[in-house]
C-alpha atoms as a PDB file:
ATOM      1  CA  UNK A   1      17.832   8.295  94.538  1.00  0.00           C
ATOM      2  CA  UNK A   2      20.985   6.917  94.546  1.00  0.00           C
ATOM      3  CA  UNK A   3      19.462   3.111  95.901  1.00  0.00           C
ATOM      4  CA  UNK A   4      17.614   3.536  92.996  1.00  0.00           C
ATOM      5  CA  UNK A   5      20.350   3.782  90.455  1.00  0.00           C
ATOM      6  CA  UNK A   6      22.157   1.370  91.727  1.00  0.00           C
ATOM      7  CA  UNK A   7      19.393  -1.367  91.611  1.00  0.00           C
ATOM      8  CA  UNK A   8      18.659  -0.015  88.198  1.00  0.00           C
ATOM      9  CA  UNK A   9      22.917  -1.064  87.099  1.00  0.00           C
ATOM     10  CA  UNK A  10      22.296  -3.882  89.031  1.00  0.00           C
ATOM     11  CA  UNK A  11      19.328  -4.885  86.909  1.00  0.00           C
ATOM     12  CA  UNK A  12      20.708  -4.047  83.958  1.00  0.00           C
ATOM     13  CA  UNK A  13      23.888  -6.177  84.398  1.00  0.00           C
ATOM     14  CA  UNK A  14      21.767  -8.915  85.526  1.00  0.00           C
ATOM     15  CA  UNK A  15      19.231  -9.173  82.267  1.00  0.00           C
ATOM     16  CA  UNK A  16      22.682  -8.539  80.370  1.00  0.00           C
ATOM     17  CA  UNK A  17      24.131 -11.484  81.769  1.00  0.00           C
ATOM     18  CA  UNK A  18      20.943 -13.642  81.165  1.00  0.00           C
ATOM     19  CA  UNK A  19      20.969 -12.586  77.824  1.00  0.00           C
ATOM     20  CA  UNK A  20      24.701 -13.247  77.122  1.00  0.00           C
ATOM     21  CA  UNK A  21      23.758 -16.538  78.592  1.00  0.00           C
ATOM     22  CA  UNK A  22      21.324 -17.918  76.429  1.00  0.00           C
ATOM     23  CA  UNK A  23      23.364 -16.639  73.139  1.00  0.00           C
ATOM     24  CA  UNK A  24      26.159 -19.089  74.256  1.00  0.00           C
ATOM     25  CA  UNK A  25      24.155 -21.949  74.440  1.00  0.00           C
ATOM     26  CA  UNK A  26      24.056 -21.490  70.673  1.00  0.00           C
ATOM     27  CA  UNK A  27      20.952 -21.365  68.454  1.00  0.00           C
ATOM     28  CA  UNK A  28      19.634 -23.885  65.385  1.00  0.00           C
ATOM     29  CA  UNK A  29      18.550 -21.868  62.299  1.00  0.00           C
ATOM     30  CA  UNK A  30      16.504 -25.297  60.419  1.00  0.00           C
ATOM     31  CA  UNK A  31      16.331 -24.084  56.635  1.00  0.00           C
ATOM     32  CA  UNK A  32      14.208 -26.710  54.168  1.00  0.00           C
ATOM     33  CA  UNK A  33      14.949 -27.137  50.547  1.00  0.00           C
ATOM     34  CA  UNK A  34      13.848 -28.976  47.387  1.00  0.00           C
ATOM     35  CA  UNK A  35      10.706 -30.202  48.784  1.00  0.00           C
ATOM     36  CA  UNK A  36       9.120 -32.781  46.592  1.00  0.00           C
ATOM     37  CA  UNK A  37       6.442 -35.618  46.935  1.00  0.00           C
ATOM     38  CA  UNK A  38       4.916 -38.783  45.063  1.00  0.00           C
ATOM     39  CA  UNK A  39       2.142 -41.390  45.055  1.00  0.00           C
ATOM     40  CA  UNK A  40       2.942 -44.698  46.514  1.00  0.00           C
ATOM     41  CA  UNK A  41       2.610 -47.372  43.652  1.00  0.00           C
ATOM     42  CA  UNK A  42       2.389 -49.932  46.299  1.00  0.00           C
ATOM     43  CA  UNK A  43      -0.087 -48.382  48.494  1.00  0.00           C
ATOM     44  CA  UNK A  44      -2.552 -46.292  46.750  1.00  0.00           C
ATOM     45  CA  UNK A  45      -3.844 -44.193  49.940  1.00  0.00           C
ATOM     46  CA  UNK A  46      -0.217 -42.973  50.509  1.00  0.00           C
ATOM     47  CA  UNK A  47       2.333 -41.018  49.378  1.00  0.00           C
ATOM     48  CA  UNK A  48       5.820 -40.230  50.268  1.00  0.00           C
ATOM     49  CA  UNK A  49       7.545 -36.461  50.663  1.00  0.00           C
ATOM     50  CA  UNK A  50      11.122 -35.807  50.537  1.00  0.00           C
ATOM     51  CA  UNK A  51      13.464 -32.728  50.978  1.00  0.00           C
ATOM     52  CA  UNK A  52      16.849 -31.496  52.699  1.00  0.00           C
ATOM     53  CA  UNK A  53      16.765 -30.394  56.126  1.00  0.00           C
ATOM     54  CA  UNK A  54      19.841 -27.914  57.021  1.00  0.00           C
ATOM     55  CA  UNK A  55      21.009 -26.664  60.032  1.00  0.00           C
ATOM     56  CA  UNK A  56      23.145 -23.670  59.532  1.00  0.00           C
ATOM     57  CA  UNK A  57      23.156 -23.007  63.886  1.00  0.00           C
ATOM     58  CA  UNK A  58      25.459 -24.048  66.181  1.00  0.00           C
ATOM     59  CA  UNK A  59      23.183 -25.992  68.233  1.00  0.00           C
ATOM     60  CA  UNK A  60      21.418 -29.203  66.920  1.00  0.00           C
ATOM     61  CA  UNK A  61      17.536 -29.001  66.325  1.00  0.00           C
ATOM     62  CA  UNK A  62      14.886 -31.831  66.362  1.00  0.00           C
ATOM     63  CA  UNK A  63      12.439 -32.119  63.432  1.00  0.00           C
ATOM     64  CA  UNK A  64       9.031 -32.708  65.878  1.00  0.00           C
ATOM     65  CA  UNK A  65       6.315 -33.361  63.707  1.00  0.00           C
ATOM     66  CA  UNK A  66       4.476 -32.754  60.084  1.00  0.00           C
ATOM     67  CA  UNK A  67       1.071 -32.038  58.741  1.00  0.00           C
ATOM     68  CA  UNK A  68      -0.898 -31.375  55.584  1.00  0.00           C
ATOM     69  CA  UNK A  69      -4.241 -30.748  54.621  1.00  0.00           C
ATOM     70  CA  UNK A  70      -3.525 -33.264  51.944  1.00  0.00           C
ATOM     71  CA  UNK A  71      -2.633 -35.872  54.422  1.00  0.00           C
ATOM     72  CA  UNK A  72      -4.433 -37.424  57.096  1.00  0.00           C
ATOM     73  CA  UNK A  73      -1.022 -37.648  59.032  1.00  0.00           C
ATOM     74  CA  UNK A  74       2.572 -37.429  58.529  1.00  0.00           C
ATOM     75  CA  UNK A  75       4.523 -40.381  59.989  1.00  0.00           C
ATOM     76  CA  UNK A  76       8.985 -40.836  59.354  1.00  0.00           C
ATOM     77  CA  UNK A  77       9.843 -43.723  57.866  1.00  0.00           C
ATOM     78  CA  UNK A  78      12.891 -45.510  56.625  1.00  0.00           C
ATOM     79  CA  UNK A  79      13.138 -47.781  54.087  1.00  0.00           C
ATOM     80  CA  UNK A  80      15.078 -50.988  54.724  1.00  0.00           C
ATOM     81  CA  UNK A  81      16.112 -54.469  53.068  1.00  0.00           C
ATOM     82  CA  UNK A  82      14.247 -57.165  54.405  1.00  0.00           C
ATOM     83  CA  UNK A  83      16.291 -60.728  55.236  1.00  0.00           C
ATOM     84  CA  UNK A  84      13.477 -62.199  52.606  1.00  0.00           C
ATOM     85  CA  UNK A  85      15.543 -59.773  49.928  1.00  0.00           C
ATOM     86  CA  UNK A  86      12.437 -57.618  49.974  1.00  0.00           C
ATOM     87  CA  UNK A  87      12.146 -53.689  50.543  1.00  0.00           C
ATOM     88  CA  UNK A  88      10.008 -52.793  53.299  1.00  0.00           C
ATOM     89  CA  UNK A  89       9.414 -49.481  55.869  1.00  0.00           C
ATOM     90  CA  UNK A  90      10.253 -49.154  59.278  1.00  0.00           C
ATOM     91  CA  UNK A  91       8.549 -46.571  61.397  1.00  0.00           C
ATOM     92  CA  UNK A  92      10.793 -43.819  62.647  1.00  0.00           C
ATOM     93  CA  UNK A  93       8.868 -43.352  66.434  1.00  0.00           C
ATOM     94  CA  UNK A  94      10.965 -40.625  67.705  1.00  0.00           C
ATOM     95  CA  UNK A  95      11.944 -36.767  66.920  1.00  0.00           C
ATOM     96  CA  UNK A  96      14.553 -36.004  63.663  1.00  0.00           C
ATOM     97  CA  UNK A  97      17.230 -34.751  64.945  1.00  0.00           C
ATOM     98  CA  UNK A  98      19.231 -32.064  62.532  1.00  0.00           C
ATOM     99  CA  UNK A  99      22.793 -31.802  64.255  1.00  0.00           C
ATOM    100  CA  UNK A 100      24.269 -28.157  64.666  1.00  0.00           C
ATOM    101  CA  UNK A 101      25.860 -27.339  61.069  1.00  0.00           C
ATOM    102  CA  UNK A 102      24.661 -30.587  59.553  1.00  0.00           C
ATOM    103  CA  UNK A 103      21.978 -31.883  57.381  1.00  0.00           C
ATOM    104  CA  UNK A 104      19.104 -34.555  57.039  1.00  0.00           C
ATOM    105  CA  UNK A 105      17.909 -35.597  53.835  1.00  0.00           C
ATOM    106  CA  UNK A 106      14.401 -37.546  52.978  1.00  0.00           C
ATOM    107  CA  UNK A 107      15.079 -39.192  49.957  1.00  0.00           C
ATOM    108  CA  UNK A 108      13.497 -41.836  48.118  1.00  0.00           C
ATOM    109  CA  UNK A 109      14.991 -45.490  49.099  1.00  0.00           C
ATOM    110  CA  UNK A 110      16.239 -43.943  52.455  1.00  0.00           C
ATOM    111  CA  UNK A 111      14.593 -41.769  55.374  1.00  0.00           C
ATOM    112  CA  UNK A 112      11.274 -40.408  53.768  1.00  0.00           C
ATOM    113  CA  UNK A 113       7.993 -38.520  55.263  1.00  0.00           C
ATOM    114  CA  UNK A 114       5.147 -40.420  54.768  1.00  0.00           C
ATOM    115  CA  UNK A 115       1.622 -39.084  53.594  1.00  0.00           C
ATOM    116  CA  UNK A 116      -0.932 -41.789  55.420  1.00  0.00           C
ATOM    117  CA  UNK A 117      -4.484 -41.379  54.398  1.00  0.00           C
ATOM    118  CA  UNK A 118      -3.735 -38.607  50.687  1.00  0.00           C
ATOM    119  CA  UNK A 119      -6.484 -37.566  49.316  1.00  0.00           C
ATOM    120  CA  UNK A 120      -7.610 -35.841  45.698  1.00  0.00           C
ATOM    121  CA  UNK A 121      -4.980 -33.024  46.707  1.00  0.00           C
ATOM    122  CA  UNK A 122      -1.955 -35.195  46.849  1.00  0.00           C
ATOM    123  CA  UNK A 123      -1.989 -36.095  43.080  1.00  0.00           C
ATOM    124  CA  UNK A 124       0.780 -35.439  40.040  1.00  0.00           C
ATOM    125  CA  UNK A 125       1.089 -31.933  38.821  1.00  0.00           C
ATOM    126  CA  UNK A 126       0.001 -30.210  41.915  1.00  0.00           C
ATOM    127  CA  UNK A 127       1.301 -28.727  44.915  1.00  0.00           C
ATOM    128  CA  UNK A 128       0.440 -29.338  48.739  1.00  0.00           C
ATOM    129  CA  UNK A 129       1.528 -27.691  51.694  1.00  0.00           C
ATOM    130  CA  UNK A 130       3.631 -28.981  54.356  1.00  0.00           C
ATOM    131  CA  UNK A 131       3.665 -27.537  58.101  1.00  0.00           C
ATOM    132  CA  UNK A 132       6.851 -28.790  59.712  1.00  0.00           C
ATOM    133  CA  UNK A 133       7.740 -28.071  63.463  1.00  0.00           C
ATOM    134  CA  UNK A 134      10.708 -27.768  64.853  1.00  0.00           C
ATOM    135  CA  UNK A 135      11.502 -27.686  68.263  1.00  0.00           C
ATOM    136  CA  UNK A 136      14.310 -24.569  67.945  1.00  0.00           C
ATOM    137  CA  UNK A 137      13.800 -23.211  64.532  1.00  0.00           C
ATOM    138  CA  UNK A 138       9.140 -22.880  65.188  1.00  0.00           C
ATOM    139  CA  UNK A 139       7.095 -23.918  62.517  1.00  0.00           C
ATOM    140  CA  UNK A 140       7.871 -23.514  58.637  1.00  0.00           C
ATOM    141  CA  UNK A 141       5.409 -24.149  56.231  1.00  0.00           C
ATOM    142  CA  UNK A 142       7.012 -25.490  52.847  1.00  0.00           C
ATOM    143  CA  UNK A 143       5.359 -26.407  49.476  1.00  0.00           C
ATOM    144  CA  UNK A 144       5.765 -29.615  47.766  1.00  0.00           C
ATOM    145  CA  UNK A 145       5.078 -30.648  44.077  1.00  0.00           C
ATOM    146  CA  UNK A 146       3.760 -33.455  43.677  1.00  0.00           C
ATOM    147  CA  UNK A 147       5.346 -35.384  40.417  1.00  0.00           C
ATOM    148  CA  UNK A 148       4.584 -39.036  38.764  1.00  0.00           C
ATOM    149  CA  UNK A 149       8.016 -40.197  39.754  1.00  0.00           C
END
């Protein structure tokens, strides 16, 4: 009986350990605000989405991918001057990474989600859901309205 007990403490102190652990390798809490989309004027079977990506943890978290039934994919890209003068889009080929207590923001003229392949859902005046993962803070589904500007 008393082997038992003991193992029992022993256990216990173990799995409280473990946990105590894990907490102090910190956690990412990924909130997403003032989600927003448009039409491209330049190319007329995409559209661009932009928001705020905050990381209120103390650990960083890494944006891994988007969808939408609106979109045929969701690809990062970040718009650049071109030596010609021109503006132009490079693709961003790896994970978003949302350092511990910091932000990321997808704004027009800058880092920007990309809508390849809209369809009739991804027009002015409506809304369209977007299903972010992250690979800390799970998947969060977010709503954006889609304006003219």
């Amino acid at each position: 009986m008393k082997a038992r007990f003991a193992y029992l403490v022993i256990l216990s102190l173990v799995l409280l350990a473990f946990a105590a652990a894990c907490s102090a390798a910190g956690s990412a809490s990924v909130s997403v605000e003032g989600v927003w989309g448009r039409p491209s004027m330049m190319y007329p079977t995409s559209g661009s989405i932009y928001m705020l990506l905050k990381n209120s943890g103390d650990a960083a978290d890494t944006l891994l991918s988007a969808s939408s039934p609106a979109c045929g994919s969701i690809e990062f890209h970040k718009t650049v001057m071109k030596e010609d003068g021109s503006m132009g889009m490079n693709l961003i080929d790896k994970p978003l990474e949302i350092p511990a207590g910091g932000e990321v923001a997808l704004e027009p003229g800058g880092l920007h989600a990309m809508c390849i392949m809209k369809n009739d859902k991804f027009v002015p005046g409506t809304s369209v859901d977007v299903t972010l993962v992250f690979e800390k803070s799970g998947e969060q589904t977010v709503t954006a309205e889609i304006r003219a500007e």
